[in-house]
Protein backbone atom coordinates (compact mmCIF):
# COMPACT_ATOMS: atom_id res chain seq x y z
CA UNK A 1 -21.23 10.57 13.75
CA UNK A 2 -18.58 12.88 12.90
CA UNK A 3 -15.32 11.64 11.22
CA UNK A 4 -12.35 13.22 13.13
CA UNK A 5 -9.10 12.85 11.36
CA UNK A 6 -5.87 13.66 12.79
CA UNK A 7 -3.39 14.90 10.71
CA UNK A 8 -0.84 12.18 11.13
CA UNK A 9 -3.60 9.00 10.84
CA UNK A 10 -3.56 6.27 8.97
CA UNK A 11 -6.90 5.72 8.03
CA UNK A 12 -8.71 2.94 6.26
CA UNK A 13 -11.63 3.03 4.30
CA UNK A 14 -14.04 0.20 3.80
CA UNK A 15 -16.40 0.29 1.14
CA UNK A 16 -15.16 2.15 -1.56
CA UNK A 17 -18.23 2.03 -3.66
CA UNK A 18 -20.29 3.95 -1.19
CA UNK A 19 -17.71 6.97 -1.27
CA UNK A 20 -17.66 9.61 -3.50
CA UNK A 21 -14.32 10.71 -5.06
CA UNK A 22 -15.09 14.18 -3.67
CA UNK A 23 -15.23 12.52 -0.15
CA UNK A 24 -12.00 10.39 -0.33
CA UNK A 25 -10.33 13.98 -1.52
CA UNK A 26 -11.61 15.63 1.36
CA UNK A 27 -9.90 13.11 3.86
CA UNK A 28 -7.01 12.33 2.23
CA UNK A 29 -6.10 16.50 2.17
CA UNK A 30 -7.24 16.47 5.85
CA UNK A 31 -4.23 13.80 6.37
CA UNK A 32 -1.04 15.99 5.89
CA UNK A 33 1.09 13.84 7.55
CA UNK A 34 -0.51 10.65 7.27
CA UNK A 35 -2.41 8.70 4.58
CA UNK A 36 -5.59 7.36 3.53
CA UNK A 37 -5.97 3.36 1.87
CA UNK A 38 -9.30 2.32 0.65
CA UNK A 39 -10.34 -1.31 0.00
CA UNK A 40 -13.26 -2.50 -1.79
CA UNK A 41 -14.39 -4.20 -5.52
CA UNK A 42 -12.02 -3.60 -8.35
CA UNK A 43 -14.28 -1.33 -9.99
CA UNK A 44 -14.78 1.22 -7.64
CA UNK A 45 -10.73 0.41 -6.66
CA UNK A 46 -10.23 1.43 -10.46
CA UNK A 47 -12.55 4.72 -10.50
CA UNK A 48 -10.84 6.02 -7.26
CA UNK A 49 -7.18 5.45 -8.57
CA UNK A 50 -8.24 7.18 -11.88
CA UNK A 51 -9.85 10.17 -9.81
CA UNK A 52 -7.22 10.84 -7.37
CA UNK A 53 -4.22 9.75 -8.85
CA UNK A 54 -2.61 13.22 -8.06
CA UNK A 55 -2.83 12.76 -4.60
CA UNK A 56 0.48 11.31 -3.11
CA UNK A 57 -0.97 10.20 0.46
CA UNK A 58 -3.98 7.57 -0.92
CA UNK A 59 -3.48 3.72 -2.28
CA UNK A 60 -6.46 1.71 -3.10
CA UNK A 61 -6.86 -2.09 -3.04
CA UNK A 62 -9.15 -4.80 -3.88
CA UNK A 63 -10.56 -6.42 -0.37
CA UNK A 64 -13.30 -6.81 2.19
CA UNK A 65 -14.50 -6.10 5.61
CA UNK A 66 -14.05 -9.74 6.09
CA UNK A 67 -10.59 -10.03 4.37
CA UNK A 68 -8.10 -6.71 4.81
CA UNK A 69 -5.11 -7.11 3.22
CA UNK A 70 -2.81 -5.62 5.69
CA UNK A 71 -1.12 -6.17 8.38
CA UNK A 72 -1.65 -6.03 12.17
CA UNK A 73 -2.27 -3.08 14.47
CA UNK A 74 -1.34 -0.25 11.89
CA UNK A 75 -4.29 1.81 11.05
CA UNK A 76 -5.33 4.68 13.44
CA UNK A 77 -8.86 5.26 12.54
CA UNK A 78 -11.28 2.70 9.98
CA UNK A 79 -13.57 4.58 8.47
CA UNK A 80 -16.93 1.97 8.00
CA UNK A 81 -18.82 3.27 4.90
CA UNK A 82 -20.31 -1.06 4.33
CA UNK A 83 -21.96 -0.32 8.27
CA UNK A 84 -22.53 -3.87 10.13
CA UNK A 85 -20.80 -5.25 13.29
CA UNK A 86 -17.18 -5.02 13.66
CA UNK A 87 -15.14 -7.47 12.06
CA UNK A 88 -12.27 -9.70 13.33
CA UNK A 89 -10.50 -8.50 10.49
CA UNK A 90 -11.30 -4.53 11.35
CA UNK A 91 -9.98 -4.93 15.03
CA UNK A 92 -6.46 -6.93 13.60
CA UNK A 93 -5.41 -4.08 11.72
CA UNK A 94 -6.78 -1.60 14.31
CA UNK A 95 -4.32 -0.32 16.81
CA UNK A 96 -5.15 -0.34 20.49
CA UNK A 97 -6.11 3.74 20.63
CA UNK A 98 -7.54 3.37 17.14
CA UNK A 99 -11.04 4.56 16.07
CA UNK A 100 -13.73 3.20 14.16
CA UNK A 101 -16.27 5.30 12.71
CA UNK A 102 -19.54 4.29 11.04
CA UNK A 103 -20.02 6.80 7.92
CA UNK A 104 -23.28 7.32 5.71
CA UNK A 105 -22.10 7.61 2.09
């Protein structure tokens, strides 16, 4: 499936490990007017800070699919690089017209 990112989203990204910095670069310049948070284990929380720490729009976070540490309704699109069912936890921080897309890494 094709990731569509709107300029102005607020996009999550779940499974930090399974991205490539080159990948988090390409969304995060794709969101001019919004910004892109990754979660996922410290280490690969670490590497992406390091790696893209000149990009203004990004902020990366220790968490889970099962345990987001945000709050409600405020991302626009998820973007699922762990795969698996939708979580409680994806669909609480998910607004109502948000998207979830499933992404190979």
């Amino acid at each position: 499936m094709a990731v569509l990112l709107r300029a102005g989203d607020r996009a999550l990204v779940l499974g930090l490990a399974h991205c490539s910095s080159a990948r988090l670069r390409e969304w995060a310049v794709a969101l001019t007017d919004g910004f892109l948070v990754g979660i996922g284990e410290d280490d690969a929380v670490h590497r992406a800070r390091r790696e893209l720490s000149d990009l203004e729009n990004v902020m990366f976070t220790p968490g889970s699919r099962a345990e987001i540490p945000w709050k409600e309704v405020f991302f626009t699109a998820i973007l699922d690089a762990e795969g698996g069912e939708e979580t409680t936890e994806m669909r609480r921080v998910l607004r109502g017209d948000g998207r979830i897309y499933s992404i190979q890494p």
